[in-house]
C-alpha atoms as a PDB file:
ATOM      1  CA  UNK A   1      31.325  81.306  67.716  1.00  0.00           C
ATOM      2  CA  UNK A   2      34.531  80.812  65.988  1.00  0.00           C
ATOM      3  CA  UNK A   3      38.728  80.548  67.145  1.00  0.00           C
ATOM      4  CA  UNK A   4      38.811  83.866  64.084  1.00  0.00           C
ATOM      5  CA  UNK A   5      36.431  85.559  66.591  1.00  0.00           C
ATOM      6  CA  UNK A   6      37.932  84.883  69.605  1.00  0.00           C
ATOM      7  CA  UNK A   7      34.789  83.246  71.253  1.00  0.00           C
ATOM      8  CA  UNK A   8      32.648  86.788  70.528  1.00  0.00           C
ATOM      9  CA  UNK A   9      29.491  85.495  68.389  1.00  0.00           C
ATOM     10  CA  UNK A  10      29.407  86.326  65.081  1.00  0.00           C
ATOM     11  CA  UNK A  11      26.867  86.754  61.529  1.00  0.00           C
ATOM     12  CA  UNK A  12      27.217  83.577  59.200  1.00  0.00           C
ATOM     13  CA  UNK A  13      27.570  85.702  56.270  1.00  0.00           C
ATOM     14  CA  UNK A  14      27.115  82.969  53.653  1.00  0.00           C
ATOM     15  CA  UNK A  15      24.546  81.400  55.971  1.00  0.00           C
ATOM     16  CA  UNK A  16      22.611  85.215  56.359  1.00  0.00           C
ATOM     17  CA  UNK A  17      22.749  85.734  52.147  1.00  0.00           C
ATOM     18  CA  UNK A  18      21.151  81.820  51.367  1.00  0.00           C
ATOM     19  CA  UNK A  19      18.568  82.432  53.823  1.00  0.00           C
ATOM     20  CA  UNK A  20      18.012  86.043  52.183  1.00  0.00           C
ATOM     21  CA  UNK A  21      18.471  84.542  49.009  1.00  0.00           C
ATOM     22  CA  UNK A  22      15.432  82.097  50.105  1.00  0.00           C
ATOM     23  CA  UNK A  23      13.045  84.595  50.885  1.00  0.00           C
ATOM     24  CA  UNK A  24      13.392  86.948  48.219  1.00  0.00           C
ATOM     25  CA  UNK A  25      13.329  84.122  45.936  1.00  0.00           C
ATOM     26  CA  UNK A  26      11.624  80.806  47.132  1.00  0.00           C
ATOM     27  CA  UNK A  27      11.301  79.425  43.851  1.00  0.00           C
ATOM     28  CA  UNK A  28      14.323  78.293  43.013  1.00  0.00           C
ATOM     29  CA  UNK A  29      17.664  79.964  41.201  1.00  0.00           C
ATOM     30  CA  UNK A  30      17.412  83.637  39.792  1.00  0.00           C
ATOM     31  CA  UNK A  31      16.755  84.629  36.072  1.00  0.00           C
ATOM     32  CA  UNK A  32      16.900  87.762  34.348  1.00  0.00           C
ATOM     33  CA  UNK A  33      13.807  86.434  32.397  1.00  0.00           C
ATOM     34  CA  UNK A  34      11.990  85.889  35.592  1.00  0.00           C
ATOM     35  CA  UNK A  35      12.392  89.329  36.908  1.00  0.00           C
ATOM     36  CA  UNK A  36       9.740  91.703  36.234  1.00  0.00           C
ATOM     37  CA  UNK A  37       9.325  94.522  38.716  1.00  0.00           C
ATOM     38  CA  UNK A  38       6.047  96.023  38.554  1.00  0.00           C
ATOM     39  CA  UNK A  39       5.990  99.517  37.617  1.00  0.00           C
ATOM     40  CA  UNK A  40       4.153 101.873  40.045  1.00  0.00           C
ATOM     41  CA  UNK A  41       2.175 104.903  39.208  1.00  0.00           C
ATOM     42  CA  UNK A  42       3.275 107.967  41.868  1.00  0.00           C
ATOM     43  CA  UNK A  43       0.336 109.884  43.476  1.00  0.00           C
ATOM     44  CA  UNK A  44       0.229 113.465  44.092  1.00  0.00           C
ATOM     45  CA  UNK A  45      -0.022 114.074  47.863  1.00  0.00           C
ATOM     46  CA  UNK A  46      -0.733 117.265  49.192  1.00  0.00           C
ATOM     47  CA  UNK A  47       1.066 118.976  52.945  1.00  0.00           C
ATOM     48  CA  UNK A  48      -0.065 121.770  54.577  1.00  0.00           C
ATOM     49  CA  UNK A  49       2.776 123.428  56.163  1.00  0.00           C
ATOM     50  CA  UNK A  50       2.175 125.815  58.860  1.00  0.00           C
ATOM     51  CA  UNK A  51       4.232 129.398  59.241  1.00  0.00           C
ATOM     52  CA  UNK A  52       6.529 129.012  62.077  1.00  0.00           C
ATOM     53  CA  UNK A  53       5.946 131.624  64.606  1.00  0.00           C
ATOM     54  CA  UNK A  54       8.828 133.992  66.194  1.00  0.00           C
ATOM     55  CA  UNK A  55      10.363 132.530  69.392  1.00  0.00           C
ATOM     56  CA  UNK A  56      10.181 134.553  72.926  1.00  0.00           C
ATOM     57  CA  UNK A  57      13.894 133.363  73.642  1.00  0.00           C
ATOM     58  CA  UNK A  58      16.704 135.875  72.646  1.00  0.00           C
ATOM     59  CA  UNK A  59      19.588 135.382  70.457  1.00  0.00           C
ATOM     60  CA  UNK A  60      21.862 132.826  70.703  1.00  0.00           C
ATOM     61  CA  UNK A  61      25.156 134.718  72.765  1.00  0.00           C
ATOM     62  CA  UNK A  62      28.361 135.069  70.852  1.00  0.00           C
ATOM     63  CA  UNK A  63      30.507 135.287  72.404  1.00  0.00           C
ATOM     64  CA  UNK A  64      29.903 133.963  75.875  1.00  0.00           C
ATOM     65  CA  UNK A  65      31.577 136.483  78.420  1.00  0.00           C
ATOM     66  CA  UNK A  66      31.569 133.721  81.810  1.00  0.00           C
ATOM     67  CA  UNK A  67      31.785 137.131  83.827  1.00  0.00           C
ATOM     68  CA  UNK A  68      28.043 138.070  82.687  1.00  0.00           C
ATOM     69  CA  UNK A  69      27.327 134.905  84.466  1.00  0.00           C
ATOM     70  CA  UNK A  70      25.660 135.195  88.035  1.00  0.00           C
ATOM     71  CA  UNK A  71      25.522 131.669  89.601  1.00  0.00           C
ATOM     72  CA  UNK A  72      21.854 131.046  91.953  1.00  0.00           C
ATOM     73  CA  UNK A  73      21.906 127.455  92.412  1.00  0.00           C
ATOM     74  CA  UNK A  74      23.568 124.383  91.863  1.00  0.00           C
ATOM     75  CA  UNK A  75      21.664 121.832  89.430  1.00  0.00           C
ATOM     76  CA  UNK A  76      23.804 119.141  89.362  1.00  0.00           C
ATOM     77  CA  UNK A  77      27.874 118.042  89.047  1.00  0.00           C
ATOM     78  CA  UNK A  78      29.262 115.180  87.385  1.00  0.00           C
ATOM     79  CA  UNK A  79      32.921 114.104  85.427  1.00  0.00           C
ATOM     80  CA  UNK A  80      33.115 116.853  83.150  1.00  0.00           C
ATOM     81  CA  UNK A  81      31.998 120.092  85.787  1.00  0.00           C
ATOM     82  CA  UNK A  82      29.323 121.425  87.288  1.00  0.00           C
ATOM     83  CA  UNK A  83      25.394 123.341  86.114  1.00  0.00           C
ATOM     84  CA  UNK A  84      24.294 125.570  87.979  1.00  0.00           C
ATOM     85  CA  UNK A  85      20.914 128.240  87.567  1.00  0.00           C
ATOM     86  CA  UNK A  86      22.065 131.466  86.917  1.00  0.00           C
ATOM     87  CA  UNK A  87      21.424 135.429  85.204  1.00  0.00           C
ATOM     88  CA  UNK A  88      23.169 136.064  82.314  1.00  0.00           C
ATOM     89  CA  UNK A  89      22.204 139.844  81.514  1.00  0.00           C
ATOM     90  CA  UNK A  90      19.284 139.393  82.797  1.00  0.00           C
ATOM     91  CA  UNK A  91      18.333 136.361  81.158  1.00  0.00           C
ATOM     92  CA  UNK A  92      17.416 133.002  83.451  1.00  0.00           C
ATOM     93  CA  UNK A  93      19.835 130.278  81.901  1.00  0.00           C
ATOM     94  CA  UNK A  94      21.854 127.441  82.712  1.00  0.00           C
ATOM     95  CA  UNK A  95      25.910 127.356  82.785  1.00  0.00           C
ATOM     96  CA  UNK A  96      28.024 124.611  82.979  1.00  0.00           C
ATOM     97  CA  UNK A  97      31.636 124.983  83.895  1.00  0.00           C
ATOM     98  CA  UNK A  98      34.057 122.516  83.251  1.00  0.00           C
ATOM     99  CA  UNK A  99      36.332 120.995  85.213  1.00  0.00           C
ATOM    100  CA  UNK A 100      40.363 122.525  85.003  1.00  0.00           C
ATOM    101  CA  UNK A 101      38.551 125.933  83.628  1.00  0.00           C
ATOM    102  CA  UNK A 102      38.328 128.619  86.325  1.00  0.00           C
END
C-alpha cells in the first residue's frame, strides 16, 4: 500500500518484472548468445467433426409484435421488469417486459 494509491493495495511493478526476470532466467543477466529457442517440429492432428443436425425450434421472430404475446404465468420480476410464460403464435416462450414500457 502506498499514499499514490490511496491505501488500495497495489502490484510492485519493478518488484513483479525482477522476480519474472528470476524465473525465466535464474542464471544470471540475459545474452543474445545465450538464447537458443529450440525449434519444434508441428504434428499433423486429425478432428472429426460431426454434421450439425436441424433444430426443432422455429425462427428467430423479427420483428416482435408484443400483441402476439399471451401472458400464462408469472416467472419472476426484478429491477428491469417482469418474465412471464406465455404463447406467442402458438409457440410456448418466455417474455420479459420492461419496466416504463406498456
Amino acid at each position: 500500500q502506498s499514499s499514490a494509491t490511496q491505501g488500495r493495495d497495489a502490484v510492485d511493478v519493478v518488484r513483479f518484472m525482477k522476480l519474472l526476470y528470476n524465473l525465466v532466467r535464474p542464471k544470471g543477466k540475459f545474452t543474445l548468445a545465450a538464447y537458443k529457442p529450440q525449434k519444434v517440429q508441428a504434428q499433423q492432428v486429425l478432428m472429426s467433426v460431426h454434421d450439425a443436425k436441424q433444430s426443432s425450434r422455429p425462427k428467430r421472430i423479427d420483428p416482435v409484435i408484443p400483441s402476439h404475446f399471451q401472458k400464462q404465468k408469472l416467472l419472476g420480476q426484478g429491477g428491469q421488469g417482469t418474465v412471464h410464460l406465455g404463447m406467442y403464435d402458438s409457440f410456448k416462450c418466455a417474455g420479459k417486459t420492461l419496466l416504463g414500457v406498456a
